[in-house]
C-alpha atoms as a PDB file:
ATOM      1  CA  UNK A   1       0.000   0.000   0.000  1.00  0.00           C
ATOM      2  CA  UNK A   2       1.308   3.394  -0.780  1.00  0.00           C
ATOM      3  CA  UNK A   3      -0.927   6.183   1.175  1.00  0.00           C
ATOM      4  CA  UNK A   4      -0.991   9.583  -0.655  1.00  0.00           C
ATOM      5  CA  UNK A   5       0.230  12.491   1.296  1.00  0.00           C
ATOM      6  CA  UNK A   6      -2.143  15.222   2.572  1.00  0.00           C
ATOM      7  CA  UNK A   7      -0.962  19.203   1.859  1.00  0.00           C
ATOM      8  CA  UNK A   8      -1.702  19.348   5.911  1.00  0.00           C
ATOM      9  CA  UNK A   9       0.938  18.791   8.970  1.00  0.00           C
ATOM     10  CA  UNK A  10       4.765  18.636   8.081  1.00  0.00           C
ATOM     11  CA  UNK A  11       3.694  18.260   4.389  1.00  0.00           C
ATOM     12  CA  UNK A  12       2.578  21.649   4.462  1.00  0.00           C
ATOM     13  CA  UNK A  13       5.307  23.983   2.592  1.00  0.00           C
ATOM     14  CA  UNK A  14       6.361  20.984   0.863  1.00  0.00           C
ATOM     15  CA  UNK A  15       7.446  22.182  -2.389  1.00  0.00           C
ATOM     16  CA  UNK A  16       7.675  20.163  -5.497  1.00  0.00           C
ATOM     17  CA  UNK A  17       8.633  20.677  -9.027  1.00  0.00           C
ATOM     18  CA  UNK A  18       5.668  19.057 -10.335  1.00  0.00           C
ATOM     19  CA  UNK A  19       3.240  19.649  -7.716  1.00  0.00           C
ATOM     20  CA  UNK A  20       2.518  16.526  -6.935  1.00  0.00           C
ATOM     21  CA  UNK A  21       3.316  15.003  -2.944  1.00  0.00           C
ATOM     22  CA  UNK A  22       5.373  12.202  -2.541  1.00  0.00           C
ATOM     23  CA  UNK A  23       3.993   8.278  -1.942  1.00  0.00           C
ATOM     24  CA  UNK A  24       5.265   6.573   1.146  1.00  0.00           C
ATOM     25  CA  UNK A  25       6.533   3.198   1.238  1.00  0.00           C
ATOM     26  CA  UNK A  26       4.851   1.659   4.555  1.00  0.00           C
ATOM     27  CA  UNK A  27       4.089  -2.033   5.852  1.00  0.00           C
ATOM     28  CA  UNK A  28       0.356  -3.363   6.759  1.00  0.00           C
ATOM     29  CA  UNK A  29       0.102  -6.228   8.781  1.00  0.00           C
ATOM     30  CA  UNK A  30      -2.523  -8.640   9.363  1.00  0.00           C
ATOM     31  CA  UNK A  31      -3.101 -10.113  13.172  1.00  0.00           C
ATOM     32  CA  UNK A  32      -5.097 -12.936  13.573  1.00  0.00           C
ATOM     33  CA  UNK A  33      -5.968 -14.452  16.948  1.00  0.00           C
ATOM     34  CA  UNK A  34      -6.324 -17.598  17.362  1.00  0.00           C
ATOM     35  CA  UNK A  35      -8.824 -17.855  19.972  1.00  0.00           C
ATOM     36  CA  UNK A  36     -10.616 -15.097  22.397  1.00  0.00           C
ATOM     37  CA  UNK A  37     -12.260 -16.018  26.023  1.00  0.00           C
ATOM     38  CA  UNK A  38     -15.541 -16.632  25.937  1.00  0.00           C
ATOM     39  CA  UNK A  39     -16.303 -18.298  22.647  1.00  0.00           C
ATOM     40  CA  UNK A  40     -16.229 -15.120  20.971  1.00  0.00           C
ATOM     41  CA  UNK A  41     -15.316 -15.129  16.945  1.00  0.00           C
ATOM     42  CA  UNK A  42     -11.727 -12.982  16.807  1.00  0.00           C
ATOM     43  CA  UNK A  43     -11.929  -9.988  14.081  1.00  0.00           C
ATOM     44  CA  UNK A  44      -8.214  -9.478  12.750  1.00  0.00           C
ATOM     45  CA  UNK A  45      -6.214  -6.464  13.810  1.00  0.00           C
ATOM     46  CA  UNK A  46      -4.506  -4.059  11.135  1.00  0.00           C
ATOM     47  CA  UNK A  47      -1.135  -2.677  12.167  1.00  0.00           C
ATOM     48  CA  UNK A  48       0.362   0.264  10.422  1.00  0.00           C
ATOM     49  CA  UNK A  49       4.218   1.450  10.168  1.00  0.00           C
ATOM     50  CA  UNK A  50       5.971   3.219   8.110  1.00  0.00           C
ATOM     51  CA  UNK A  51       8.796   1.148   7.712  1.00  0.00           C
ATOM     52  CA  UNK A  52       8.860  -0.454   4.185  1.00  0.00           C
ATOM     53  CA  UNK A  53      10.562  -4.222   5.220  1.00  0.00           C
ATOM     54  CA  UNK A  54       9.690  -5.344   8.585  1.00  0.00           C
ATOM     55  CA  UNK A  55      13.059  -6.935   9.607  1.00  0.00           C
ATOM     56  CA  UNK A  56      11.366 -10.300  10.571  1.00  0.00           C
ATOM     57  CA  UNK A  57       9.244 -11.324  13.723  1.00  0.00           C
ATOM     58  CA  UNK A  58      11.121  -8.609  16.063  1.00  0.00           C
ATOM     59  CA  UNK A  59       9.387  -6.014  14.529  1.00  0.00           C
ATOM     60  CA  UNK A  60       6.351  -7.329  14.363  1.00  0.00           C
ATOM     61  CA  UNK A  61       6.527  -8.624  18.179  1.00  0.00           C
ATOM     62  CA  UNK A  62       7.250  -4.989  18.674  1.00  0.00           C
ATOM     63  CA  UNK A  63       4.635  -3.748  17.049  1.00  0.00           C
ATOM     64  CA  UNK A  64       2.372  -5.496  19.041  1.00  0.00           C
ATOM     65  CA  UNK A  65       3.193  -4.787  22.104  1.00  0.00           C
ATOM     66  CA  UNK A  66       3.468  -1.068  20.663  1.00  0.00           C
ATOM     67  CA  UNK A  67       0.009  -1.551  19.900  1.00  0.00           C
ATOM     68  CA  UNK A  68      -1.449  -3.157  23.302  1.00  0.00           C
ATOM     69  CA  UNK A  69       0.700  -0.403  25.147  1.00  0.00           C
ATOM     70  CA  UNK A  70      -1.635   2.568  23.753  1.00  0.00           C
ATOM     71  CA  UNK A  71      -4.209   1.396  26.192  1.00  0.00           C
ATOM     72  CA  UNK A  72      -1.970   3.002  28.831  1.00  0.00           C
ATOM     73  CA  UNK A  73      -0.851   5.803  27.254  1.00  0.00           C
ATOM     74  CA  UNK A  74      -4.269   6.853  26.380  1.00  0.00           C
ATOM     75  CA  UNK A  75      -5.288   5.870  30.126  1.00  0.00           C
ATOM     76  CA  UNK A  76      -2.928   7.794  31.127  1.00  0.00           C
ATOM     77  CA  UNK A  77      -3.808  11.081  29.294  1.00  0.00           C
ATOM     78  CA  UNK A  78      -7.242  10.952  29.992  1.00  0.00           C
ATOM     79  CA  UNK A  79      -6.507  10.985  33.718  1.00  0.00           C
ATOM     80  CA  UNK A  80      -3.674  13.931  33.102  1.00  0.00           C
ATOM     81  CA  UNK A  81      -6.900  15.915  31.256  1.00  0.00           C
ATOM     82  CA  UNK A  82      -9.691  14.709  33.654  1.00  0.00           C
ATOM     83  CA  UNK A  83      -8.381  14.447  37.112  1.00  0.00           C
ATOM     84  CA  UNK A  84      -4.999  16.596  37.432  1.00  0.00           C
ATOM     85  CA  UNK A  85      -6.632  19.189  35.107  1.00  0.00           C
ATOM     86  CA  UNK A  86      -4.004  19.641  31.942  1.00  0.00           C
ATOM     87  CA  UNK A  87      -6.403  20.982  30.034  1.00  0.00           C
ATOM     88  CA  UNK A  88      -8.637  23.197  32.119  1.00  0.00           C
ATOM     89  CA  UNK A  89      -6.646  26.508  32.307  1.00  0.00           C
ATOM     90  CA  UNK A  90      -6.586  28.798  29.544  1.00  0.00           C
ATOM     91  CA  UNK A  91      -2.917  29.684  29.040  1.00  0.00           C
ATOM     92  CA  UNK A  92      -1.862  32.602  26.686  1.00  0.00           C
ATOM     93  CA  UNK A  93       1.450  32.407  26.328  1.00  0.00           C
ATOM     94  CA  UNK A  94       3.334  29.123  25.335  1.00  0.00           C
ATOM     95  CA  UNK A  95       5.900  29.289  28.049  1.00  0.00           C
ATOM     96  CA  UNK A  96       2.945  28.948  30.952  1.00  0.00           C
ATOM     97  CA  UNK A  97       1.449  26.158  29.374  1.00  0.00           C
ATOM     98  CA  UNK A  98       4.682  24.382  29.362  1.00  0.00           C
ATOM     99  CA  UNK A  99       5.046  25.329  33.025  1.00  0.00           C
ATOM    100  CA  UNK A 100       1.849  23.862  33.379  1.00  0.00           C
ATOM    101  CA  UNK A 101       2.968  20.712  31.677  1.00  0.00           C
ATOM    102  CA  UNK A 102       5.667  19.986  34.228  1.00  0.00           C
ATOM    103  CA  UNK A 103       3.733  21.194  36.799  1.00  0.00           C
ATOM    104  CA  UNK A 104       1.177  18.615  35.934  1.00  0.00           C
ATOM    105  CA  UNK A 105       3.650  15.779  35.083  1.00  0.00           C
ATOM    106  CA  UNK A 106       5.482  16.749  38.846  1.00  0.00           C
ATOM    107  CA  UNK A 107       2.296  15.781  40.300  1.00  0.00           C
ATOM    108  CA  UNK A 108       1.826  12.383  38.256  1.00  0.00           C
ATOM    109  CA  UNK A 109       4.883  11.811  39.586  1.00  0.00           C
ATOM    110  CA  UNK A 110       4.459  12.120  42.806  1.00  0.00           C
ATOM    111  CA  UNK A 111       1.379  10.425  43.024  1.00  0.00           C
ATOM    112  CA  UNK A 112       3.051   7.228  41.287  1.00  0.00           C
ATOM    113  CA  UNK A 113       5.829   7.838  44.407  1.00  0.00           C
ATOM    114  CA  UNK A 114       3.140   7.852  47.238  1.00  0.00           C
ATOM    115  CA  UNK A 115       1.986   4.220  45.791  1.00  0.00           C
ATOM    116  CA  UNK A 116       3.352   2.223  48.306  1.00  0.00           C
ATOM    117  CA  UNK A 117       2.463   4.891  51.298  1.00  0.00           C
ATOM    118  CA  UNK A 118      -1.334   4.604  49.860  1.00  0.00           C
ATOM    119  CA  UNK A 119      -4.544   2.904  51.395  1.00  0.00           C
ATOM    120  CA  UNK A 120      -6.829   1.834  49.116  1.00  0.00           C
ATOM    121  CA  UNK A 121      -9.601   4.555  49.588  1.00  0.00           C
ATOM    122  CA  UNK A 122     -12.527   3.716  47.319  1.00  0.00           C
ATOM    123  CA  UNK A 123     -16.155   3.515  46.691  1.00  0.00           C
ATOM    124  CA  UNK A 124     -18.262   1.002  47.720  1.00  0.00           C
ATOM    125  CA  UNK A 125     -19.113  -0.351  43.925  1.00  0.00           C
ATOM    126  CA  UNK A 126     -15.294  -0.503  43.351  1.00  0.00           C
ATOM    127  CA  UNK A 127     -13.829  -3.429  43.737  1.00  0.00           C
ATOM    128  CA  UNK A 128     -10.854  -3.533  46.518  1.00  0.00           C
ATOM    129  CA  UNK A 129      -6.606  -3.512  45.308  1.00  0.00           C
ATOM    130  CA  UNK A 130      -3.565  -4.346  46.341  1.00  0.00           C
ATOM    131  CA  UNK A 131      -1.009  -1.212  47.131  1.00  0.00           C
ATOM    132  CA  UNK A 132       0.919  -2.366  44.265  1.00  0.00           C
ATOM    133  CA  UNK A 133      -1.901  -2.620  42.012  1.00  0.00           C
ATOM    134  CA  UNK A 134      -3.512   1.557  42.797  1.00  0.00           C
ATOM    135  CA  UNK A 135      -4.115   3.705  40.239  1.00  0.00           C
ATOM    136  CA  UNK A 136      -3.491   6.982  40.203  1.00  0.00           C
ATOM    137  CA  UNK A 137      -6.952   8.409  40.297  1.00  0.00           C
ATOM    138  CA  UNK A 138      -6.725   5.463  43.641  1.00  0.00           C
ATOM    139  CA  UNK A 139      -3.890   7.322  44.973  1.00  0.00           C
ATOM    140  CA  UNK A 140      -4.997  10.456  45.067  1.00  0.00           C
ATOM    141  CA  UNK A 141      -8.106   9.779  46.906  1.00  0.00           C
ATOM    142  CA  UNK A 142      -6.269   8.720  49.725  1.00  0.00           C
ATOM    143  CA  UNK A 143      -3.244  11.178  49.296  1.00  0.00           C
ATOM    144  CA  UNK A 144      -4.639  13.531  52.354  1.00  0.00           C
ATOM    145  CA  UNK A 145      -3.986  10.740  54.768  1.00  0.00           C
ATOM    146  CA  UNK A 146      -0.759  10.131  53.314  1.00  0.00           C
ATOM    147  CA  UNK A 147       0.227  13.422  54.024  1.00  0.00           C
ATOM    148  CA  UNK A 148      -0.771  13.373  57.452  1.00  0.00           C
ATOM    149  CA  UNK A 149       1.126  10.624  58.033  1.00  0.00           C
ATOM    150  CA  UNK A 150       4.183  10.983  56.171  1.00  0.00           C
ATOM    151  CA  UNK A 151       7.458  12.434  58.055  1.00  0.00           C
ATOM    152  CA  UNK A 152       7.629  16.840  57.620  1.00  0.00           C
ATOM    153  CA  UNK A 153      11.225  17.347  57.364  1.00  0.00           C
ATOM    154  CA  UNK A 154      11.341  21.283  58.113  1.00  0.00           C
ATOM    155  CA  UNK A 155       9.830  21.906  61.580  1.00  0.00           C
ATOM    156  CA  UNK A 156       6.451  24.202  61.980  1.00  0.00           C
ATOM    157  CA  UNK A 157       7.324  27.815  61.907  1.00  0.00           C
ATOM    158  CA  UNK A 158       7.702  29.158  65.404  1.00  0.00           C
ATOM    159  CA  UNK A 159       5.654  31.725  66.747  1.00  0.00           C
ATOM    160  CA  UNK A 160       7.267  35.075  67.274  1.00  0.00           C
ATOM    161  CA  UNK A 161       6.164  38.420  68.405  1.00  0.00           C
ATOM    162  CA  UNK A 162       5.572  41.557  66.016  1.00  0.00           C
ATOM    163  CA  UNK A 163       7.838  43.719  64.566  1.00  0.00           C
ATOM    164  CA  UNK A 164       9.097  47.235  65.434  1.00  0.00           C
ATOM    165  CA  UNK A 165       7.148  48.591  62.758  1.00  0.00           C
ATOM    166  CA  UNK A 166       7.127  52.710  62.224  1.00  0.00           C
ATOM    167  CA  UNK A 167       8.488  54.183  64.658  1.00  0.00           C
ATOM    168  CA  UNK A 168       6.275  56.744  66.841  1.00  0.00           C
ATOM    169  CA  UNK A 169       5.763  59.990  65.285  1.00  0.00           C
ATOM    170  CA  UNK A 170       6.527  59.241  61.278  1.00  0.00           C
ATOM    171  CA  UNK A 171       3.859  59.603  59.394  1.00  0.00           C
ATOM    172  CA  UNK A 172       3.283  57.061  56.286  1.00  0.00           C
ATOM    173  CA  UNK A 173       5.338  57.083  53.407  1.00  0.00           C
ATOM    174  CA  UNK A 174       3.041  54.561  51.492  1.00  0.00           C
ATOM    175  CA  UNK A 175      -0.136  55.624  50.044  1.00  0.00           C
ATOM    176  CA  UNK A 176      -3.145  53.467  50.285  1.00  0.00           C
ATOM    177  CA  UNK A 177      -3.766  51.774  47.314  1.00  0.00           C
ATOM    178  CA  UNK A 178      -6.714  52.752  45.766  1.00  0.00           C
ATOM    179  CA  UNK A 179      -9.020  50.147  44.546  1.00  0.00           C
ATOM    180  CA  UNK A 180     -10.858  50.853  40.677  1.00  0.00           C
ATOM    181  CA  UNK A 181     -15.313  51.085  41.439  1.00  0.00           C
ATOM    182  CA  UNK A 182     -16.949  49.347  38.924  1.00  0.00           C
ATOM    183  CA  UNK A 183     -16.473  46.474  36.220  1.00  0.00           C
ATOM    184  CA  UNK A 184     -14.344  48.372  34.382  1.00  0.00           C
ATOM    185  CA  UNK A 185     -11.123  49.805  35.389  1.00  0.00           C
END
């Protein structure tokens, strides 16, 4: 099969002498299962690369298990969007919403750390897991207690008295800020 190029993406300002986008070379392969649980009848799965020769089973093992591993990666985005809100603030600039990103993918992170400091907080239809076996979304429903529990390494700020503040007799040198009435300022 040779798929035709759109004039979309990274074939945008492609510039030919005839006018005419290229045709890509790719590979197609056919999966067939053997059997599925349940006595159900197995459909065939299509896989798609762009490599022209697979270089024998190795690829295709890896494109399998390429293929099976989307499950998680799309699992995984969906919670980023849904739970840990990626996609909820509306950034201007580029810079912030790469802030955001990390920011985001920081607390992923630490919510894949706390796994083993987690009890297994969930609703009554959900079925119960082992601490090795919590999700993410599991995690974080039970990430209050472990931060209750978990070890503060910088002691609670002490308690001190008020400053000297302006001395007796000076007037202020700060104005008041004064607040804009209205909707518009």
């Amino acid at each position: 099969m040779h798929p035709k190029l759109e004039a979309r993406g990274g074939w945008k300002h492609h510039q030919t002498t005839t006018g005419q986008l290229p045709i890509l070379e790719d590979t197609v392969i056919r999966l067939q299962v053997e059997h599925l649980s349940g006595d159900r009848d197995p459909q065939p799965v299509w896989l798609w690369s762009s490599k022209p020769v697979p270089d024998g089973d190795h690829d295709v093992d890896h494109w399998w298990y390429m293929f099976l591993r989307r499950f998680d990666l799309e699992h995984t985005f969906r919670f980023l969007k849904q739970s840990l809100g990626w996609t909820r603030p509306h950034l201007r600039s580029p810079a912030a919403a790469d802030r955001w990103t990390w920011l985001v993918i920081a607390a992923h992170t630490q919510l894949r750390l706390a796994r083993p400091m987690a009890r297994d907080c969930r609703l009554p239809r959900q079925k119960s897991l082992s601490p090795d076996k919590l999700t993410p979304t599991r995690v974080r429903a039970g990430y209050r207690r472990i931060c209750q529990t978990a070890i503060h390494p910088a002691a609670a700020p002490k308690a001190s008295r008020a400053g000297t503040g302006r001395p007796k007799g000076r007037k202020n040198q700060r104005k008041a800020p004064i607040q804009p009435v209205g909707k518009a300022a």
